[in-house]
Protein backbone atom coordinates (compact mmCIF):
# COMPACT_ATOMS: atom_id res chain seq x y z
CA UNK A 1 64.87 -97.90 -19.07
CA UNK A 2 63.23 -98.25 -15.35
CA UNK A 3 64.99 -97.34 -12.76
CA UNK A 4 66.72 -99.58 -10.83
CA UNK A 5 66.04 -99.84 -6.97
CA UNK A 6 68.95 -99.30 -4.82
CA UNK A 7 71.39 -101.67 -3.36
CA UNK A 8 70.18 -101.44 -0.10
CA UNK A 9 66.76 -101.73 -0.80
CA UNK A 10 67.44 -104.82 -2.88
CA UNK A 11 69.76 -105.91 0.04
CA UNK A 12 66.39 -105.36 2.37
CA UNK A 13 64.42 -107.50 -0.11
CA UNK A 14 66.92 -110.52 -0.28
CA UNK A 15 66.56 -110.55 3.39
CA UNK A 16 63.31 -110.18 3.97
CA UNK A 17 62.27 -113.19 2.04
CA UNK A 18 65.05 -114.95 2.96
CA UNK A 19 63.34 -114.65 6.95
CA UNK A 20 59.95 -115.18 5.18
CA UNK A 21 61.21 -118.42 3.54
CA UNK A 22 63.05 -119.24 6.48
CA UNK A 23 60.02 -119.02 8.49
CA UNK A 24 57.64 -120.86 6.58
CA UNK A 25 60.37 -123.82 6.61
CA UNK A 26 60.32 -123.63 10.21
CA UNK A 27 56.64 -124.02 10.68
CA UNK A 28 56.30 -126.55 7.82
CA UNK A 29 58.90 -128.78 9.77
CA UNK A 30 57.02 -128.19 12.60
CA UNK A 31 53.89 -129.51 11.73
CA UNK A 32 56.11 -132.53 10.41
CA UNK A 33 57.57 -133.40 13.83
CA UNK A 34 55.26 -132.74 16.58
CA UNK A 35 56.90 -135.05 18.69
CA UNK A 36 59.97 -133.39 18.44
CA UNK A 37 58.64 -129.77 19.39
CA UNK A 38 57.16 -131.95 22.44
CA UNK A 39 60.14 -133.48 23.76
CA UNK A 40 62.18 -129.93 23.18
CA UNK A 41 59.05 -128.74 25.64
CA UNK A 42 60.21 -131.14 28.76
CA UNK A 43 64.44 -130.79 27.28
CA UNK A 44 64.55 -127.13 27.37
CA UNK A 45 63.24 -126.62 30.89
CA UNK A 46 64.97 -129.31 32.14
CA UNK A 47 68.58 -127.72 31.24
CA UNK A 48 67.16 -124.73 32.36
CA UNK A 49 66.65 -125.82 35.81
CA UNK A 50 69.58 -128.40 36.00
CA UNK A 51 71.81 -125.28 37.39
CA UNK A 52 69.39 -124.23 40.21
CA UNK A 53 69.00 -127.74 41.40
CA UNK A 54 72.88 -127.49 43.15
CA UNK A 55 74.19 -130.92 45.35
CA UNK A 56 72.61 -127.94 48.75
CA UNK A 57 68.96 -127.77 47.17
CA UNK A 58 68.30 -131.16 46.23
CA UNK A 59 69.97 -132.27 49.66
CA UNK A 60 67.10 -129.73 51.13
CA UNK A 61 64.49 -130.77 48.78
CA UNK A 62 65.37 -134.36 47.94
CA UNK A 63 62.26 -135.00 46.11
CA UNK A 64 63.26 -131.74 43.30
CA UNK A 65 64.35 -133.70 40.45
CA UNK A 66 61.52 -136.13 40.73
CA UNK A 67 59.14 -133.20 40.84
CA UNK A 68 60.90 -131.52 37.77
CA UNK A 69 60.68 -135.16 35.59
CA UNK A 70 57.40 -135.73 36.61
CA UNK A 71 56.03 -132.40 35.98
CA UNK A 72 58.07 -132.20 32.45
CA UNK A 73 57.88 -135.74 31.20
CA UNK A 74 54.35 -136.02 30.38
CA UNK A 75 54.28 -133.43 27.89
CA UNK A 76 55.80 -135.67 24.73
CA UNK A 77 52.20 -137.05 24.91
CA UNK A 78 50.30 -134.05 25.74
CA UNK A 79 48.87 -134.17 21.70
CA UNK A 80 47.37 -137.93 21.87
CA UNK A 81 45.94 -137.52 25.60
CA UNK A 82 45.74 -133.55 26.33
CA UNK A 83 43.64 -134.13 29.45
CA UNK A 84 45.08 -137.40 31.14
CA UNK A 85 48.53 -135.56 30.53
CA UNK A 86 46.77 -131.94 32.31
CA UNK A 87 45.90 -134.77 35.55
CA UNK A 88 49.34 -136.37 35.76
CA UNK A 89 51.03 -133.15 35.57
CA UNK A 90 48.67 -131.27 38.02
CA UNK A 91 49.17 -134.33 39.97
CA UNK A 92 52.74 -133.63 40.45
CA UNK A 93 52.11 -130.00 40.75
CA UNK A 94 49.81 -131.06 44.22
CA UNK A 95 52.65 -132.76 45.58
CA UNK A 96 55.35 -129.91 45.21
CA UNK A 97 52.78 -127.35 47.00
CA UNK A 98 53.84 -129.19 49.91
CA UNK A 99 56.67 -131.05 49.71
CA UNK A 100 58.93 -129.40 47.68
CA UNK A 101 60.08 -125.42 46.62
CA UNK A 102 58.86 -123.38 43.63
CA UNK A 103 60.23 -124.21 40.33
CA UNK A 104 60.63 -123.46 36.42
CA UNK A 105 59.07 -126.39 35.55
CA UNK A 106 56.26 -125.47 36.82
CA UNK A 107 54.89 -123.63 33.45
CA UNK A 108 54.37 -127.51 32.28
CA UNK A 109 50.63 -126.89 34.13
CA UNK A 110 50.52 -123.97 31.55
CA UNK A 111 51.55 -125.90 28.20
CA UNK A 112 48.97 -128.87 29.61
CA UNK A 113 46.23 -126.43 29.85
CA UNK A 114 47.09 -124.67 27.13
CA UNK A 115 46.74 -128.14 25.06
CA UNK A 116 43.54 -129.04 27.11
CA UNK A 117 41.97 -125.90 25.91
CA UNK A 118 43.11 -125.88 22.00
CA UNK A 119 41.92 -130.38 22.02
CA UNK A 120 39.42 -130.85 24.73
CA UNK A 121 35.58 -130.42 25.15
CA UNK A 122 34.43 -127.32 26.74
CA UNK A 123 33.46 -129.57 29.94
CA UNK A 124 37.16 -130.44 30.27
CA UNK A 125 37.96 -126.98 29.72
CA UNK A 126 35.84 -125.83 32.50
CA UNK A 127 37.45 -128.90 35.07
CA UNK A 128 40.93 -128.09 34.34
CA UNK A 129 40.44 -124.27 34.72
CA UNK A 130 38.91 -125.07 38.59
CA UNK A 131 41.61 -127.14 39.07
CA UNK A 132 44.34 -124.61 38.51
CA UNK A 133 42.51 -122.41 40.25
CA UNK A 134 42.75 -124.16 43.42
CA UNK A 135 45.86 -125.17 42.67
CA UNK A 136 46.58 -121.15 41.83
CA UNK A 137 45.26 -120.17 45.42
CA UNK A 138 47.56 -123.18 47.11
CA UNK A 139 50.51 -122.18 45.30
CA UNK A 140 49.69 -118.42 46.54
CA UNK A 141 49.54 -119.43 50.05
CA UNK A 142 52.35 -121.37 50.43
CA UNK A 143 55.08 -119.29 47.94
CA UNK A 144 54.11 -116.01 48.10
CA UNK A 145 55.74 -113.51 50.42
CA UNK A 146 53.66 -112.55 53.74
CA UNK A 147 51.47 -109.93 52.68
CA UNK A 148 50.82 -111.01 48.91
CA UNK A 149 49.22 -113.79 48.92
CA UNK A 150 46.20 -112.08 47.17
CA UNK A 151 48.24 -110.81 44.34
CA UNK A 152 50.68 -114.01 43.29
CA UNK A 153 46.95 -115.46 43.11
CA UNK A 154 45.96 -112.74 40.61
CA UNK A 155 49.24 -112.70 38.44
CA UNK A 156 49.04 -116.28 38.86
CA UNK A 157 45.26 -116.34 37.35
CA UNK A 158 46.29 -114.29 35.10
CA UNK A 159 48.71 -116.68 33.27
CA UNK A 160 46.13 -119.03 33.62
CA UNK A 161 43.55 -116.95 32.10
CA UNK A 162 46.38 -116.58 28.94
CA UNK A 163 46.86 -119.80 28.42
CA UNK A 164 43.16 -120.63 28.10
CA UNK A 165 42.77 -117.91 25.97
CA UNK A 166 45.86 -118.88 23.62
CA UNK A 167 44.40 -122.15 23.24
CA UNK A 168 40.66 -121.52 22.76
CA UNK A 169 42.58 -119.00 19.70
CA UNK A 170 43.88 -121.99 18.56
CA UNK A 171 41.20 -124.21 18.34
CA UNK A 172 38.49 -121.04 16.93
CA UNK A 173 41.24 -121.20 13.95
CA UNK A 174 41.55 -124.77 13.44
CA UNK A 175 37.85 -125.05 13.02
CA UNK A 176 37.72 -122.13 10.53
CA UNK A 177 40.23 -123.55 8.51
CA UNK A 178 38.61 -126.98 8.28
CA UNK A 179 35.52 -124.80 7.61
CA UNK A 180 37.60 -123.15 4.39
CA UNK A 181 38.62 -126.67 3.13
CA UNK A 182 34.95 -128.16 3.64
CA UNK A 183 33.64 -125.41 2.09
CA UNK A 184 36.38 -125.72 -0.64
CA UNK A 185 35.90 -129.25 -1.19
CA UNK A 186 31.75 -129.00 -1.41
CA UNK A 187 32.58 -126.17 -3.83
CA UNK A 188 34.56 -128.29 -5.94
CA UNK A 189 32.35 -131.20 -5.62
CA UNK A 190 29.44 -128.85 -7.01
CA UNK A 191 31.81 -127.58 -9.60
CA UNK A 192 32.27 -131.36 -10.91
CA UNK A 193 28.25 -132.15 -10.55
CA UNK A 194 27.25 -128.87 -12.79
CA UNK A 195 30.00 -129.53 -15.29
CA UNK A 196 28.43 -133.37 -15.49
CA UNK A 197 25.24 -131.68 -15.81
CA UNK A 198 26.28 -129.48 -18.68
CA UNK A 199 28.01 -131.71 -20.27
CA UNK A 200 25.11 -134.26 -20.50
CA UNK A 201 22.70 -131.17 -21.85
CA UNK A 202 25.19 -130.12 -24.42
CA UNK A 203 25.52 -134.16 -25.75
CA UNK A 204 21.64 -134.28 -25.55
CA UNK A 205 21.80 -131.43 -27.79
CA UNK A 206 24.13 -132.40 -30.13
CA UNK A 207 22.38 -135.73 -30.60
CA UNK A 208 19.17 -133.74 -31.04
CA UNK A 209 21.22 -131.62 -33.88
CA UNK A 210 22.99 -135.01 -35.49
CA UNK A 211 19.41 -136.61 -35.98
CA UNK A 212 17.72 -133.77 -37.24
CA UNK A 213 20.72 -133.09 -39.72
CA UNK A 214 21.07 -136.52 -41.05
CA UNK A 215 17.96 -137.92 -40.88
CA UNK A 216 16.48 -135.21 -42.52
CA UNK A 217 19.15 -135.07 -45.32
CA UNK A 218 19.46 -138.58 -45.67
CA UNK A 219 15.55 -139.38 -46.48
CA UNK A 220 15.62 -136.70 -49.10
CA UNK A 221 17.98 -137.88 -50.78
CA UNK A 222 17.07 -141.74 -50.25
CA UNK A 223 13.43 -140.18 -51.98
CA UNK A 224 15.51 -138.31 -54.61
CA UNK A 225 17.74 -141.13 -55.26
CA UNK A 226 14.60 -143.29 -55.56
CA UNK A 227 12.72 -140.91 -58.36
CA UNK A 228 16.13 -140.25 -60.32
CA UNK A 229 16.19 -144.50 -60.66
CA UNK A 230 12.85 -144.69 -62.17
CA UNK A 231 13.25 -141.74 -64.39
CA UNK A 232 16.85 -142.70 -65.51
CA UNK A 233 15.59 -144.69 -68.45
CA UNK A 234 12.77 -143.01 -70.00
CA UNK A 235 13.48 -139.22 -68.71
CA UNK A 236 17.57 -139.27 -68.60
CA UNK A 237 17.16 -135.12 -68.16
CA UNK A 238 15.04 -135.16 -65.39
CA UNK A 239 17.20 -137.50 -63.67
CA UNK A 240 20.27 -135.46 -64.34
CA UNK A 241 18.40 -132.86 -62.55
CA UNK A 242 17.19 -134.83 -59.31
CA UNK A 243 20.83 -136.15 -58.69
CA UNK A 244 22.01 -132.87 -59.06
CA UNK A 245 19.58 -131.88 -56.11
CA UNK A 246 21.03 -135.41 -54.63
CA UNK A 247 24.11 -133.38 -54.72
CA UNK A 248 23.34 -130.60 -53.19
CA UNK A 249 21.24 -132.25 -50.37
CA UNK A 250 23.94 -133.84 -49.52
CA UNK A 251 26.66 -130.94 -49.68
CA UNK A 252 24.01 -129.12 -47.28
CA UNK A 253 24.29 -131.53 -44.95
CA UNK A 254 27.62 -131.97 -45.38
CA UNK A 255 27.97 -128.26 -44.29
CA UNK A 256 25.70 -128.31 -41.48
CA UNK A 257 27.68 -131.53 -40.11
CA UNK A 258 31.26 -129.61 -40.07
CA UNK A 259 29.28 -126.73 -38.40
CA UNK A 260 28.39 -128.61 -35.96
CA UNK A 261 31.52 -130.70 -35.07
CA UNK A 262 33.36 -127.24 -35.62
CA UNK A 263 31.92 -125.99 -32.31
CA UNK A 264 32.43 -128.73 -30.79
CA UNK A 265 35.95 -128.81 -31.81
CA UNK A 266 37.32 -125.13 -30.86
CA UNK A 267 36.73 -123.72 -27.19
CA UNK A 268 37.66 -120.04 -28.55
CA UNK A 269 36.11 -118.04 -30.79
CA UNK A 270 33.04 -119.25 -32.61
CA UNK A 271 34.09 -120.33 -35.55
CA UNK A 272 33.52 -119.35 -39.12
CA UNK A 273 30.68 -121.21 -40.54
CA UNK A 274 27.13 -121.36 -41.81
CA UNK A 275 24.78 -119.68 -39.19
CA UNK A 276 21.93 -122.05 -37.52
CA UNK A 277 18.39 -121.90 -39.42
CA UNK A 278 16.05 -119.62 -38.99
CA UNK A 279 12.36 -118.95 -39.50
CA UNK A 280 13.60 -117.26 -42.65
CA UNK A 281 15.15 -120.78 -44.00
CA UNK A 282 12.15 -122.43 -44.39
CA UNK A 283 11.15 -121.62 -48.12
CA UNK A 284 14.79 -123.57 -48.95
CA UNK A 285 13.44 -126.60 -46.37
CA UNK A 286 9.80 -126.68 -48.04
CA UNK A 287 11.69 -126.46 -51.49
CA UNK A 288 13.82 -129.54 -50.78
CA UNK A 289 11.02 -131.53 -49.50
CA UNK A 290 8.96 -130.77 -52.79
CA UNK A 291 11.86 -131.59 -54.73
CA UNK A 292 11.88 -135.01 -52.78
CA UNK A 293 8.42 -135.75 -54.32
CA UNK A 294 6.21 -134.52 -51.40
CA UNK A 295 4.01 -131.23 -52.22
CA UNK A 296 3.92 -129.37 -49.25
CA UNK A 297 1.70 -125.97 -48.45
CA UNK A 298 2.89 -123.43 -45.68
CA UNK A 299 0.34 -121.46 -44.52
CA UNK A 300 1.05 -118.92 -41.97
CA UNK A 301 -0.96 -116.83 -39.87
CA UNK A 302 -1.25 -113.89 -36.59
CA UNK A 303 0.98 -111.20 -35.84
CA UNK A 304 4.26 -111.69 -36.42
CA UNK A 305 6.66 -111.80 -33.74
CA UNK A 306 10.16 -110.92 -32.85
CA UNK A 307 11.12 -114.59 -31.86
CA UNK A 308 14.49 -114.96 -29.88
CA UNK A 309 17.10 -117.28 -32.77
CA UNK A 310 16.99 -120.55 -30.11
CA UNK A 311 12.86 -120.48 -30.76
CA UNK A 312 13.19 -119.99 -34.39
CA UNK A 313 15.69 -122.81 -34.22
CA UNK A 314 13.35 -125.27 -32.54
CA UNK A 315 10.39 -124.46 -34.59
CA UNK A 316 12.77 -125.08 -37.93
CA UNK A 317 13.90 -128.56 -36.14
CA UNK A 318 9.99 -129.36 -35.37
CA UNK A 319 9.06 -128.54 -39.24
CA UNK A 320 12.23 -131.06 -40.23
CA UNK A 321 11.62 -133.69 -38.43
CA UNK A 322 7.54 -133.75 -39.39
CA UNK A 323 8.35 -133.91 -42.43
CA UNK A 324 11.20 -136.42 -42.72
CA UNK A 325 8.92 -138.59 -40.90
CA UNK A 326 6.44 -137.90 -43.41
CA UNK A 327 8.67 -138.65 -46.22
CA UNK A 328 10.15 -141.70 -44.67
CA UNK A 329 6.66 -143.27 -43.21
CA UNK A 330 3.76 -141.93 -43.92
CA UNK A 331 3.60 -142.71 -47.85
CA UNK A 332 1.84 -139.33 -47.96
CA UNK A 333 0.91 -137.37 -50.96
CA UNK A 334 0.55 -133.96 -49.58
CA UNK A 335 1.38 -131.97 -46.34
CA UNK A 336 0.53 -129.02 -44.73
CA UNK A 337 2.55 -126.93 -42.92
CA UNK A 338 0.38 -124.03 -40.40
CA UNK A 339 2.44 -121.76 -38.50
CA UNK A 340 -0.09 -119.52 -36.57
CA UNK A 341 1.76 -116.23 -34.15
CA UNK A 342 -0.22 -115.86 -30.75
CA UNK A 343 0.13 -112.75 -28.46
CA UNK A 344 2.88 -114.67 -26.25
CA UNK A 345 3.48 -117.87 -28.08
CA UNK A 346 3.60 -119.66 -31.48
CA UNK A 347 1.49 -122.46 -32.56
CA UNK A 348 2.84 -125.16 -35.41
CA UNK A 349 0.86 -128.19 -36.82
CA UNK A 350 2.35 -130.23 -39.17
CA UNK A 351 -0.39 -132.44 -41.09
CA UNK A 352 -0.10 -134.96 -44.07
CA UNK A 353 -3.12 -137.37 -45.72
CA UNK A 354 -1.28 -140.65 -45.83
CA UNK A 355 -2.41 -143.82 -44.07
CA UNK A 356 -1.96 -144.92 -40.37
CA UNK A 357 0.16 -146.87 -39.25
CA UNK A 358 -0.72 -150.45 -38.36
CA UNK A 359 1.42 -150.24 -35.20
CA UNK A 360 2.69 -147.47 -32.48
CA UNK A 361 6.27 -146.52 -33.75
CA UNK A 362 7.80 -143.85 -31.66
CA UNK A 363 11.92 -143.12 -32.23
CA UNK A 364 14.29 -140.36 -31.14
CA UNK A 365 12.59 -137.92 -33.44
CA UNK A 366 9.35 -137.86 -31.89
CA UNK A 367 11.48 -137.54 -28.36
CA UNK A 368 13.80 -134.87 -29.50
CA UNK A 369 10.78 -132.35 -30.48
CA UNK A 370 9.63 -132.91 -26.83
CA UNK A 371 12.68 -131.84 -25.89
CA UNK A 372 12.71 -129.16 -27.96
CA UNK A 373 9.01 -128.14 -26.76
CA UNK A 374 9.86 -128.63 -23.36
CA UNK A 375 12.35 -126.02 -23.43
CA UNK A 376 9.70 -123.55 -24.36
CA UNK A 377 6.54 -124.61 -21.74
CA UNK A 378 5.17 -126.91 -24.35
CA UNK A 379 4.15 -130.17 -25.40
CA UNK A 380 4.53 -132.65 -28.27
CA UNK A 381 1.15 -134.39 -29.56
CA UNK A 382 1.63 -136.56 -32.68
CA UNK A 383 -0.88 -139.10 -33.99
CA UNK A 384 -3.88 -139.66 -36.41
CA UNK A 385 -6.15 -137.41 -37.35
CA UNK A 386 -10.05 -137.91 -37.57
CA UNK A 387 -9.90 -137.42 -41.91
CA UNK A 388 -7.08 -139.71 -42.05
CA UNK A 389 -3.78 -138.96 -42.44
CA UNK A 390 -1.44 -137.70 -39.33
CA UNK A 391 -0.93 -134.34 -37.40
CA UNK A 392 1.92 -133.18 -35.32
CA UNK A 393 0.99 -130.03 -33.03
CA UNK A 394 2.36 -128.16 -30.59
CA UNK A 395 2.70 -124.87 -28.63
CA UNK A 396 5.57 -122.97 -27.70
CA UNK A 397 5.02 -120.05 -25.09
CA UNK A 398 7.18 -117.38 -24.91
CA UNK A 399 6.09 -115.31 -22.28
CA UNK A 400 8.30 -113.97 -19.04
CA UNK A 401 6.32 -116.71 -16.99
CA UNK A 402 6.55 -119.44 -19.40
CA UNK A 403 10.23 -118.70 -19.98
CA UNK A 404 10.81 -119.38 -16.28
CA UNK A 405 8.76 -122.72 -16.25
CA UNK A 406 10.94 -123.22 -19.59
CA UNK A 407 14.27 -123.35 -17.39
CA UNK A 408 13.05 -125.46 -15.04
CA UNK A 409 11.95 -127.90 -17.75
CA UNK A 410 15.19 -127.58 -19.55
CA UNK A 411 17.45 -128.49 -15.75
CA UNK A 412 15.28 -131.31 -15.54
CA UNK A 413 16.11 -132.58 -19.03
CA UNK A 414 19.75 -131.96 -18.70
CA UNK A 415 19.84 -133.74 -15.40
CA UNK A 416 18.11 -136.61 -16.88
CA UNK A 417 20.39 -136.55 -20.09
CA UNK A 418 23.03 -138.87 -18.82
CA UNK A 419 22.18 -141.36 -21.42
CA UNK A 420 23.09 -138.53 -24.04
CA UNK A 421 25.67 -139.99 -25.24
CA UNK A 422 23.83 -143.59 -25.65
CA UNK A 423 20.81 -141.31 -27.46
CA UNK A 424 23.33 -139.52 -30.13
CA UNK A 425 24.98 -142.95 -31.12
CA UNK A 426 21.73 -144.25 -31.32
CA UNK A 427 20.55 -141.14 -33.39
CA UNK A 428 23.20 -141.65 -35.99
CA UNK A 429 22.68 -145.59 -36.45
CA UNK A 430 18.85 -144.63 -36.86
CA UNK A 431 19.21 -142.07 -39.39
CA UNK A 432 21.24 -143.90 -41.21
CA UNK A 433 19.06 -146.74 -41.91
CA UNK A 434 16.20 -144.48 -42.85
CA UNK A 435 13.79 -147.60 -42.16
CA UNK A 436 13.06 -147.24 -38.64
CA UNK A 437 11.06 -144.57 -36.40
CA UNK A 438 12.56 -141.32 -36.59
């Protein structure tokens, strides 16, 4: 078991927080009631010189009291007015230096300048200072014993000097602490703005994902679906066998679906499901688009390289999503798939030989592998080709300078992506009907 402290050091503790505690009440109550501190300011002194002010003195100096209320009085207010409060006070002050004797409240001139220095302007700094220091050398003249004139005046500055100094303190920490909480608060602000900014490049990329997953899945299995009808009749075998791969389309994309909603769901650990596609998944994708009734020829090309798994994701999403649309538009009976390596990049064209389009048609498919190019320095060019028939191309770099262009590219897009959410929905509703631009 640990060792237990002693009594008197616990003893020691108990009190020391309780003066801690005790302390931080005071000052919180403080800051509650300035008034109050104020008008214990002009109290305090007041009792304090009550005594000295005898029935003898204030026959001698019949003007004392006045003096003392007129010197203390004006302090309640020295917070709203610090430097109209420093004049009537000072005011007073240049009235006892010749009518009446020395006295304790006095130090108001102090507390005023004090306040005038902590609230003011540095001009009003500089005119109260010169006018205690007259009023320092007039008080030294006519108080101070024969001989010492020159020294009340120095002890005299001296407080004067302290008070300023006190209350320039004062005001050099107010303004750091606003500093903190301005600083604070633009912190927090940009905290806010880059979490917005995330959060509209991670639903821009989870619409991207949704599309690509069930548009993809869906027109495969709209052409399977389509082929097992016709063959049902004459061929019952055959069609056994394409709504078996209806099946298994489906349970693919099933799969990839709770993948994706299961990162979305859990903020810990990644959890355990199928990996994202890779380069090396693209045999199964050409397979399933054969099986859909499209034949479709990879061909690829260069030196191979070691491509990071976000590229090899975008080029498998840019393959997909060719192809659906060919399946889904183009009325093709062949594509060609050409994946060609360059020393710092990759080039992909995705080609097919069916007939143009009588009108432009351009959906969140073709937008999505912009996106997706963007991210890597390139660009997106889809139309017809001269032979007939339509070609998607593009170029991803992947060199140290390109990557750097890349991240630029990709802020932009997620700054722009606060119609994300708007672009998923729309994603969904557009792969479902499987009649529109993909």
């Amino acid at each position: 078991m640990p060792q237990q402290p002693p009594a008197s050091m616990r003893l020691q503790r108990v009190l020391v927080s309780g003066v801690l505690a005790g302390r931080d009440r005071y000052w919180a109550w403080v800051r509650r009631h300035p008034r109050l501190v104020d008008a214990a300011l002009v109290v305090l002194p007041v009792l304090f010189s009550g005594p000295r002010l005898g029935p003898a003195r204030v026959a001698a100096h019949p003007w004392a009291a006045a003096l003392v209320v007129a010197l203390l009085l004006p302090l309640v207010w020295r917070r709203r007015a610090p430097f109209l409060v420093f004049l009537l006070i000072g005011a007073a002050a240049f009235i006892q230096v010749f009518t009446g004797p020395p006295l304790a409240a006095d130090l108001a001139l102090l507390v005023a300048f004090y306040t005038v220095a902590a609230y003011e302007s540095g001009r009003r700094i500089l005119i109260a200072a010169v006018l205690l220091e007259v009023g320092s050398v007039l008080a030294a003249l006519r108080f101070a014993p024969a001989g010492s004139a020159f020294w009340g005046w120095v002890f005299i500055s001296g407080l004067i000097t302290a008070a300023g100094f006190i209350g320039n303190n004062i005001r050099t920490r107010r303004a750091y602490l606003a500093a903190l909480e301005d600083r604070a608060a633009r912190l927090e602000r940009d905290r806010d703005r880059e979490s917005q900014i995330a959060a509209a490049a991670e639903r821009a990329r989870i619409a991207r994902e949704m599309h690509d997953i069930v548009a993809h899945n869906l027109a495969v299995m709209i052409a399977l679906a389509d082929g097992a009808a016709y063959t049902v009749r004459d061929y019952p075998d055959q069609a056994s066998s394409i709504m078996s791969q209806v099946s298994a389309t489906g349970r693919s994309a099933l799969t990839e679906m709770r993948r994706l909603l299961g990162v979305m769901r859990q903020s810990g650990a990644p959890p355990d499901h199928a990996p994202q596609p890779t380069l090396a998944d693209l045999d199964d994708l050409l397979a399933t688009v054969r099986a859909a009734g499209l034949p479709t020829q990879l061909t690829v090309s260069g030196r191979r390289l070691e491509l990071p798994p976000s590229a090899q994701l975008a080029i498998y999403r840019l393959i997909q999503e060719s192809l659906t649309n060919t399946i889904k538009h183009a009325e093709a009976t062949a594509a060609s798939v050409r994946v060609t390596y360059l020393p710092q990049g990759v080039e992909l064209e995705v080609t097919n030989n069916g007939p143009v389009a009588s009108g432009p048609c351009e959906g969140h498919g073709i937008a999505g592998m912009r996106d997706r190019a963007a991210v890597f320095g390139g660009s997106v060019s889809a139309g017809p080709r001269p032979g007939g028939g339509w070609r998607v191309h593009t170029v991803l770099h992947l060199s140290p300078a390109s990557a750097g262009l890349a991240g630029a590219v990709s802020s932009q897009l997620s700054a722009a992506g606060a119609g994300a959410s708007a672009i998923g929905d729309s994603a969904i509703g557009d792969s479902a009907i499987g009649t529109e631009c993909a």
